[in-house]
Protein backbone atom coordinates (compact mmCIF):
# COMPACT_ATOMS: atom_id res chain seq x y z
CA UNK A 1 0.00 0.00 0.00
CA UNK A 2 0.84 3.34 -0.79
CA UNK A 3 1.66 5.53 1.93
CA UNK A 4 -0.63 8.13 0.89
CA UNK A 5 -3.45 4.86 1.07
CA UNK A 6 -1.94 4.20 4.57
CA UNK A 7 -2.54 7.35 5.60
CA UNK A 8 -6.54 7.72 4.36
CA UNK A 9 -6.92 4.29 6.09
CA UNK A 10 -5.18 5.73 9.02
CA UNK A 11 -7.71 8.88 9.16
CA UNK A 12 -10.82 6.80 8.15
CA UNK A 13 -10.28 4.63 11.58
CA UNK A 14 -10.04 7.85 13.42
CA UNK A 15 -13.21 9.21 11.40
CA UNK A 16 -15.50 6.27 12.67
CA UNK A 17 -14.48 7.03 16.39
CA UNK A 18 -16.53 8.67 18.86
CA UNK A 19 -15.56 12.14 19.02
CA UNK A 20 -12.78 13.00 21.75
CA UNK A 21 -9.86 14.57 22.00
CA UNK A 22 -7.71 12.31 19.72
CA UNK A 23 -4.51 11.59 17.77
CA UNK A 24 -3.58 11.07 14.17
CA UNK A 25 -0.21 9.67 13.51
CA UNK A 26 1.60 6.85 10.88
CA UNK A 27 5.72 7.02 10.89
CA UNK A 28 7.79 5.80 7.80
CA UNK A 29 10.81 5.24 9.84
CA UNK A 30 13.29 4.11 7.23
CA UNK A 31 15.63 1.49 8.44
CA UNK A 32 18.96 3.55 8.03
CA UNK A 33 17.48 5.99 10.70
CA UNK A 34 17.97 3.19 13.75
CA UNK A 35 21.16 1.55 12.59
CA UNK A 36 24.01 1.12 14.83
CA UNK A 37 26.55 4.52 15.15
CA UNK A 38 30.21 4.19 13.95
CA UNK A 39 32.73 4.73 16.45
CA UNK A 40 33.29 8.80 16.94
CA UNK A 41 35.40 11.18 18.75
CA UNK A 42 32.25 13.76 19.20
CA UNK A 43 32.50 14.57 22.91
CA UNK A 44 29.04 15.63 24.45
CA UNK A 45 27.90 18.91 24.72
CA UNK A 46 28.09 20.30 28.30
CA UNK A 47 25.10 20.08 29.99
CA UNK A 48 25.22 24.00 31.07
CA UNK A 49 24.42 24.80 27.95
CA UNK A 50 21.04 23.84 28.46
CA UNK A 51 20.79 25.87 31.33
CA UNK A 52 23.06 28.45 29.37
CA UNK A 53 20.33 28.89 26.82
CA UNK A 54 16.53 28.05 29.20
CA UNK A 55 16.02 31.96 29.13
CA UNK A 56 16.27 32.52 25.79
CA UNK A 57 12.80 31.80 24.81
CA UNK A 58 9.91 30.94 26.90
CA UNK A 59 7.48 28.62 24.83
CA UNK A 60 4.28 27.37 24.93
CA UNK A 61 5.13 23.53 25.03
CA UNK A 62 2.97 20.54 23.45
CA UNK A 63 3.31 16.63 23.50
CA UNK A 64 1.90 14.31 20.69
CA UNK A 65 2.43 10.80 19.15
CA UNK A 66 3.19 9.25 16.31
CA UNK A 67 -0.10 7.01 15.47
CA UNK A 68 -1.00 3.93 13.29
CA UNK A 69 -4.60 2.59 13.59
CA UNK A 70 -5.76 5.04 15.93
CA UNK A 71 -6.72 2.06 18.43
CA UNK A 72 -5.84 3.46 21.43
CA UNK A 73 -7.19 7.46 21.64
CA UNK A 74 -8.62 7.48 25.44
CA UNK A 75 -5.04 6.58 26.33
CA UNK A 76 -3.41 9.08 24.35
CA UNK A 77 -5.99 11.73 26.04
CA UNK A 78 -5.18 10.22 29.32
CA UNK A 79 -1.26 10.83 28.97
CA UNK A 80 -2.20 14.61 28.04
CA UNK A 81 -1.11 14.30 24.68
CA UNK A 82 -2.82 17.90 22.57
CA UNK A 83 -1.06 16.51 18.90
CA UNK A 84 -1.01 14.11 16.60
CA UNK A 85 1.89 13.84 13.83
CA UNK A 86 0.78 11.84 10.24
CA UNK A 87 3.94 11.39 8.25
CA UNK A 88 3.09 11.20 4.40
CA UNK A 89 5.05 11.06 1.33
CA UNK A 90 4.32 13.07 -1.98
CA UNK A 91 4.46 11.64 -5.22
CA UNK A 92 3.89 13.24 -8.06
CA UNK A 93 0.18 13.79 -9.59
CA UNK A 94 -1.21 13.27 -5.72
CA UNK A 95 -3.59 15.28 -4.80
CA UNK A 96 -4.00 16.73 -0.93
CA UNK A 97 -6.97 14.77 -0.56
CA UNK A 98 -5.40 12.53 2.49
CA UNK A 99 -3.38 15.66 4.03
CA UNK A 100 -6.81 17.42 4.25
CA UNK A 101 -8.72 14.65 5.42
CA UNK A 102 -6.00 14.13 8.34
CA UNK A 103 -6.49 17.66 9.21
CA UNK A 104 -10.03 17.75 8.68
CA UNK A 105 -10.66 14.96 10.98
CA UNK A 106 -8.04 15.83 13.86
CA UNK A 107 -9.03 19.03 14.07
CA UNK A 108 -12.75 17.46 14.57
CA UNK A 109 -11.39 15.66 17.02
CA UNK A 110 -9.71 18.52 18.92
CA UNK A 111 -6.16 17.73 18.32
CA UNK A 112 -3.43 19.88 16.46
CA UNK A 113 -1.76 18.14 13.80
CA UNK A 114 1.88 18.16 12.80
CA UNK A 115 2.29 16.71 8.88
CA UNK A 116 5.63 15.04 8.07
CA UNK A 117 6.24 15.70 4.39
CA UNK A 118 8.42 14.34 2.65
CA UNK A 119 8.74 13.56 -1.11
CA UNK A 120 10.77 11.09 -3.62
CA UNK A 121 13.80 11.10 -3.96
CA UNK A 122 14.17 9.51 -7.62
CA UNK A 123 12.11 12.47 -8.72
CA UNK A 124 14.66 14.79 -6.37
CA UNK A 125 17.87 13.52 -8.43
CA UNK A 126 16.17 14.22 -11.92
CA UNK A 127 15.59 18.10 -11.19
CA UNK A 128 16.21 19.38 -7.92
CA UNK A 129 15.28 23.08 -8.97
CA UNK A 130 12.48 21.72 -10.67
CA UNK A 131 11.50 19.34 -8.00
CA UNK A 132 11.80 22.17 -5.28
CA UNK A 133 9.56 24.11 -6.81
CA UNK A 134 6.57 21.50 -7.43
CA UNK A 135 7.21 19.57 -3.75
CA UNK A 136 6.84 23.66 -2.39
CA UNK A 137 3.53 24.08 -4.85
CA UNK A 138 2.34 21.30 -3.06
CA UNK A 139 3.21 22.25 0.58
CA UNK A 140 1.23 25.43 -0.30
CA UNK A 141 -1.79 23.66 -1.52
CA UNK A 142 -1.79 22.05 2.33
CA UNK A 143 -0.99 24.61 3.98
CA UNK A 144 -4.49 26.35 2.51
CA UNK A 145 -6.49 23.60 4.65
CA UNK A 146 -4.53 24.91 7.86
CA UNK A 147 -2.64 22.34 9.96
CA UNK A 148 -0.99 23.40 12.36
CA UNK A 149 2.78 22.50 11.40
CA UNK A 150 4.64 21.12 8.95
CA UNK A 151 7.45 19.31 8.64
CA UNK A 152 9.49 19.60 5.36
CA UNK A 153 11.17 16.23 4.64
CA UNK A 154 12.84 13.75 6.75
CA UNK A 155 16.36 12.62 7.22
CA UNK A 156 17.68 14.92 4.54
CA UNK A 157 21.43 13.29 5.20
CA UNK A 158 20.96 9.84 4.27
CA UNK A 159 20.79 8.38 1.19
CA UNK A 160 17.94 5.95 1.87
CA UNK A 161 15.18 9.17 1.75
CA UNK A 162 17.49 12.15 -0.45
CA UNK A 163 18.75 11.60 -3.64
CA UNK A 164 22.65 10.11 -3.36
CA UNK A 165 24.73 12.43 -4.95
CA UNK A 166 22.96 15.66 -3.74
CA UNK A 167 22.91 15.15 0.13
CA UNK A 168 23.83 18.25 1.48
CA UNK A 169 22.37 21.24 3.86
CA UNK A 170 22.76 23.86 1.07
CA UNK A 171 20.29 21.89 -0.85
CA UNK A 172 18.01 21.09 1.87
CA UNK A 173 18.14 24.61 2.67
CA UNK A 174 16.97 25.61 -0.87
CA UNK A 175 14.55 23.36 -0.80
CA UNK A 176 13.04 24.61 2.78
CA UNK A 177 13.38 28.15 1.76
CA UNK A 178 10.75 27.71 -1.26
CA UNK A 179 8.66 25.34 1.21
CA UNK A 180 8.39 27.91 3.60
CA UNK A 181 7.59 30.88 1.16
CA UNK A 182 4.93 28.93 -0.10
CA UNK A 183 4.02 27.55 3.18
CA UNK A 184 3.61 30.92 4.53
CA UNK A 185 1.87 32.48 1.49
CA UNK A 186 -1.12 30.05 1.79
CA UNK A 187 -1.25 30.51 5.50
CA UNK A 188 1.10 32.10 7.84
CA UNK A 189 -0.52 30.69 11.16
CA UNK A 190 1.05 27.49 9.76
CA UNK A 191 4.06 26.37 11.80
CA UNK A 192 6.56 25.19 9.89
CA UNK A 193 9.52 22.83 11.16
CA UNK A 194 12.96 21.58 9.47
CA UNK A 195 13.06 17.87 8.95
CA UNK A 196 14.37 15.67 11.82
CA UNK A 197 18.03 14.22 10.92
CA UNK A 198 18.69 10.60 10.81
CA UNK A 199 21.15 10.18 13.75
CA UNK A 200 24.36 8.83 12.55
CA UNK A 201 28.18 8.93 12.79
CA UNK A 202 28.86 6.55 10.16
CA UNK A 203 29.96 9.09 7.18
CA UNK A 204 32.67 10.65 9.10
CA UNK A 205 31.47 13.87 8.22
CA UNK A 206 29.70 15.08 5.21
CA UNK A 207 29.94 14.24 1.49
CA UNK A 208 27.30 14.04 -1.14
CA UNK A 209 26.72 10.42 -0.60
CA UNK A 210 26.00 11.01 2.95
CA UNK A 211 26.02 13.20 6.10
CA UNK A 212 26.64 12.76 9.85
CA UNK A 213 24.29 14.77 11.83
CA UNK A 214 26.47 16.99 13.65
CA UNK A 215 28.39 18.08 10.52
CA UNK A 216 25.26 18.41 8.61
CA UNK A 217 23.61 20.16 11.20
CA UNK A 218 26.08 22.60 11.44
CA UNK A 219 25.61 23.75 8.14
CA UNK A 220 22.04 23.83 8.08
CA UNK A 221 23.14 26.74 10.55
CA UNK A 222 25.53 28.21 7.83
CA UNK A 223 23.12 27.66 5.25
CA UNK A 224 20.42 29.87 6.77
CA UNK A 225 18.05 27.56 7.07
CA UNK A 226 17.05 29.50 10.57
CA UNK A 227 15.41 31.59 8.30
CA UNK A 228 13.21 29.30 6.97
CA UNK A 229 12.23 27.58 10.15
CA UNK A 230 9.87 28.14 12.85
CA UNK A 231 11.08 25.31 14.81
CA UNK A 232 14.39 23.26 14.27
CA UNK A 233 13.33 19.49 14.16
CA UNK A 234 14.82 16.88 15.87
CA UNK A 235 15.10 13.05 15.89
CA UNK A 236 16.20 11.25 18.93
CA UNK A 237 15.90 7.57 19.40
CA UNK A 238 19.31 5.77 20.44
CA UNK A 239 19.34 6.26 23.82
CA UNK A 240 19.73 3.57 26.26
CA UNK A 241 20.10 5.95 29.29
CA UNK A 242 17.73 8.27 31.17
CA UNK A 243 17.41 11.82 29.93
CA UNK A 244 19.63 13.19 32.76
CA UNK A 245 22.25 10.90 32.13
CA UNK A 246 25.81 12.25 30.65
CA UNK A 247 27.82 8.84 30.61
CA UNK A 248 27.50 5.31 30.56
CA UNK A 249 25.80 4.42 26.66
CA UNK A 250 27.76 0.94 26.08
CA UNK A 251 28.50 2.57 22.76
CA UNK A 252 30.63 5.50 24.04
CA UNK A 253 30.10 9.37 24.98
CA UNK A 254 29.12 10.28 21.38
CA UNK A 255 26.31 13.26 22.18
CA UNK A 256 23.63 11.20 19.58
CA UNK A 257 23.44 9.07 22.32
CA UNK A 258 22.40 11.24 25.17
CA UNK A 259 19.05 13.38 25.33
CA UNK A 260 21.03 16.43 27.26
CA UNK A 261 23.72 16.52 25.02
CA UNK A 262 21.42 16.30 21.83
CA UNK A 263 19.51 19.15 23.25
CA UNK A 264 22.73 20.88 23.94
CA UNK A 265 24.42 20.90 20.75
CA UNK A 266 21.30 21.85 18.70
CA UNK A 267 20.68 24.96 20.98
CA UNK A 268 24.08 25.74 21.00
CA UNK A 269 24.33 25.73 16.84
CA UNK A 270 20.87 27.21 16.77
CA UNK A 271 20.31 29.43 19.74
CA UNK A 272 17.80 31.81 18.98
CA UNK A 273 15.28 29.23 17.23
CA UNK A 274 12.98 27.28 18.95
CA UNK A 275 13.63 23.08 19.28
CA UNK A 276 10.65 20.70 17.98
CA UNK A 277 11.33 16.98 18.69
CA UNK A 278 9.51 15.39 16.27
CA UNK A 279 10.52 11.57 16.71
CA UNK A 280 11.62 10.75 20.67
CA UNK A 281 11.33 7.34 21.68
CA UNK A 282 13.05 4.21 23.18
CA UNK A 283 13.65 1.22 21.62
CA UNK A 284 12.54 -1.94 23.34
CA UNK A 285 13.13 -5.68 22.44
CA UNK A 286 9.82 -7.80 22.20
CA UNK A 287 11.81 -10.84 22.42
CA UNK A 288 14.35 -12.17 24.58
CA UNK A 289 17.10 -11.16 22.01
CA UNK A 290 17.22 -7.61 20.11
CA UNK A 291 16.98 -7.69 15.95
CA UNK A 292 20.03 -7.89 14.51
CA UNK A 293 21.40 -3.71 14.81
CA UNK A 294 19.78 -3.32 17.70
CA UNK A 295 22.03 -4.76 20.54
CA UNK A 296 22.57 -1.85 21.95
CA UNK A 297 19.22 -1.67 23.18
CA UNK A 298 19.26 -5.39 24.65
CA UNK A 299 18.62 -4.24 28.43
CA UNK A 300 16.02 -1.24 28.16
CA UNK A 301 13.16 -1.98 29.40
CA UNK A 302 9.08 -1.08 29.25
CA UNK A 303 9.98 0.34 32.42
CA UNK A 304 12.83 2.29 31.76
CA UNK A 305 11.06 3.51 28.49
CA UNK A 306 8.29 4.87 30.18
CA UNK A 307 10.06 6.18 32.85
CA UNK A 308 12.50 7.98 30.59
CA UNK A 309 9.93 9.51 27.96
CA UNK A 310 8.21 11.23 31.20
CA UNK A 311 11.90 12.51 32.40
CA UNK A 312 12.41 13.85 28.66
CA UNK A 313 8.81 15.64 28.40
CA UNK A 314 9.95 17.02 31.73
CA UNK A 315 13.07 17.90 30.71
CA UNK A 316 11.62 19.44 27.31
CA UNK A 317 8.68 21.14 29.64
CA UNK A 318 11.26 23.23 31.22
CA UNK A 319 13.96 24.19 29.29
CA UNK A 320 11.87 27.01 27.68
CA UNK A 321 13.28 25.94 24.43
CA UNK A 322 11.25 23.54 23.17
CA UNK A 323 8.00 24.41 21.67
CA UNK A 324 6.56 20.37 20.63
CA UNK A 325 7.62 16.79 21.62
CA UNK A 326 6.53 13.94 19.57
CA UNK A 327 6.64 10.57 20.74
CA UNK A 328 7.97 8.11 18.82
CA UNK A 329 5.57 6.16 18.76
CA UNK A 330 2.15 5.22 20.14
CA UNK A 331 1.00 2.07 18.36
CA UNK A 332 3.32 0.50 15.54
CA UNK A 333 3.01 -3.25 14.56
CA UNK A 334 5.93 -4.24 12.55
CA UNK A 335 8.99 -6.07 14.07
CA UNK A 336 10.76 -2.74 14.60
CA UNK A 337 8.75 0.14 14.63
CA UNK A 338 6.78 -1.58 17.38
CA UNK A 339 9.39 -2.05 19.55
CA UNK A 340 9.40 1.78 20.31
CA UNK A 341 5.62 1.62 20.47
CA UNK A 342 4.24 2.60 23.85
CA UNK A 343 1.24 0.60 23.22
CA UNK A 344 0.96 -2.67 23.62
CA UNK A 345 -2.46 -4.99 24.35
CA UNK A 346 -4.15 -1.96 24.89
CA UNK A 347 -1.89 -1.07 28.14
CA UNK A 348 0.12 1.94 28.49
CA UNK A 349 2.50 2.21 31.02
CA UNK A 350 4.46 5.34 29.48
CA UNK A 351 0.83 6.82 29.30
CA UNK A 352 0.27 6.52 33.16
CA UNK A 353 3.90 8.47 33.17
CA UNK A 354 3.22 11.21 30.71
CA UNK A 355 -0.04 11.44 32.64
CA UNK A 356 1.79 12.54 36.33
CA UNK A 357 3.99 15.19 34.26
CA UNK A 358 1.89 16.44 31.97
CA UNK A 359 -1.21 18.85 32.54
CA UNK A 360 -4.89 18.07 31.60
């Protein structure tokens, strides 16, 4: 199935639901996003740059979840969760029938809605210019039914979801400079967000073929694409360690492994822009040994991930910094992207969690 098909299933189960406050989520993880990190000399980001940088904004601050079959709403009201997040991709010819349904219905449904747009990226490689300028068109056309943020791509620096041979932040930057313009022309209440990097180490920097996040992140800053951004989007979901924790990953000190240091570095490189996570979330193993990649993540458990995604919407709450936090994710299925799930046989602990930080 399509993923545009995916997602009017996705809204269609919402549609038939009683009306409540309620979410509207699908992610399209690809794999290259969760692999495991090369080796790196990246030393964390001290943690007093978080508290260097709390006053520099004061934001209103929103939690939401990524959602597949929209099984489970009562618990996602119960946690205190006020957004949903739909990922699509575009293809060329569709029309914005599912991105308007999506908001249509969450808005019905009285939750905010975050879509995650991202596009192809054969049709990227043929004609970027080109392609920039229809994927924007598009974005527009969206942005006229009034969600209330979008996200422009996903994990720009990899070459599973950009075209090989153009990765780079000056292009992304192009790209989210005539998404926002049109963005903004169609409706300026519209919140748009940078795409969320794929965390990584394994390029040892940045080429065309493929980015780290830290270097490619840093010149998204020298790129401008603060410009173009409401909120700077990010991914986080390696970490085998509470939020507050500065040491002890069995992988090493790299900062892509640590929540404070992640929030660190991006407020450091972007200071005066607010911070949107848009994927958060802990892996855990279903079965009594991790999928192959995934050893890192052989001893977190249910537990810890619930009691970590409440310390990181805590965390998030406070810093001042952060304007949205999007779990990663709510009710998944396949053999990976439902081992982050917080869902499972309709029980919840994280949402018992979220519920004691968050207000209702």
């Amino acid at each position: 199935a399509t993923a545009e098909a995916t997602a009017e299933a996705t809204v269609e189960a919402l549609a038939t639901r009683k009306p409540r406050r309620t979410p509207t989520p699908t992610p399209t993880t690809q794999a290259a996003e969760r692999t495991p990190e090369a080796a790196s000399t990246q030393e964390i980001a001290p943690t007093q740059e978080i508290l260097r940088t709390q006053e520099v904004l004061r934001l209103p601050f929103d939690v939401g979840g990524i959602v597949i079959s929209f099984d489970q709403p009562d618990l996602m009201h119960s946690a205190g969760m006020t957004w949903v997040a739909i990922p699509l991709r575009w293809n060329e010819g569709d029309s914005v029938s599912s991105a308007r349904r999506s908001i249509e219905v969450a808005h019905a449904r009285g939750f905010s809605i975050l879509l995650q747009i991202s596009g192809d990226p054969a049709d990227l490689r043929q004609n970027s210019a080109s392609y920039d300028r229809r994927f924007a068109a598009y974005l527009g056309e969206v942005a006229a039914f009034a969600p209330d943020a979008i996200q422009v791509w996903e994990a720009m620096n990899v070459p599973e979801t950009w075209a090989q041979g153009l990765i780079g932040p000056t292009a992304y930057a192009q790209m989210l400079s005539a998404a926002f313009q049109a963005i903004k022309n169609a409706n300026p209440a519209v919140l748009v967000v940078s795409g969320g990097l794929a965390q990584t180490d394994a390029f040892n920097g940045c080429s065309s073929s493929g980015c780290d996040d830290l270097s490619y992140l840093r010149g998204m800053a020298t790129a401008g694409v603060g410009q173009y951004a409401d909120c700077i989007g990010i991914n986080y979901t390696l970490g085998t360690t509470a939020p507050t924790a500065t040491t002890a990953d069995p992988r090493g000190d790299q900062f892509l492994y640590y929540y404070s240091a992640v929030v660190s570095t991006y407020a450091g490189i972007f200071p005066d822009k607010p911070l949107c996570f848009t994927k958060l979330g802990y892996f855990v193993p279903q079965g009594d040994t991790p999928p192959a990649g995934y050893e890192w993540a052989a001893q977190t458990t249910p537990a810890d991930q619930a009691e970590w995604l409440a310390q990181a919407v805590e965390l998030a709450r406070q810093a001042g910094r952060i304007r949205l936090l999007i779990v990663d994710n709510v009710d998944a299925r396949d053999e990976l992207q439902s081992s982050y799930a917080i869902v499972h046989n309709s029980k919840c602990p994280a949402c018992m969690a979220l519920a004691n930080v968050l207000p209702h």
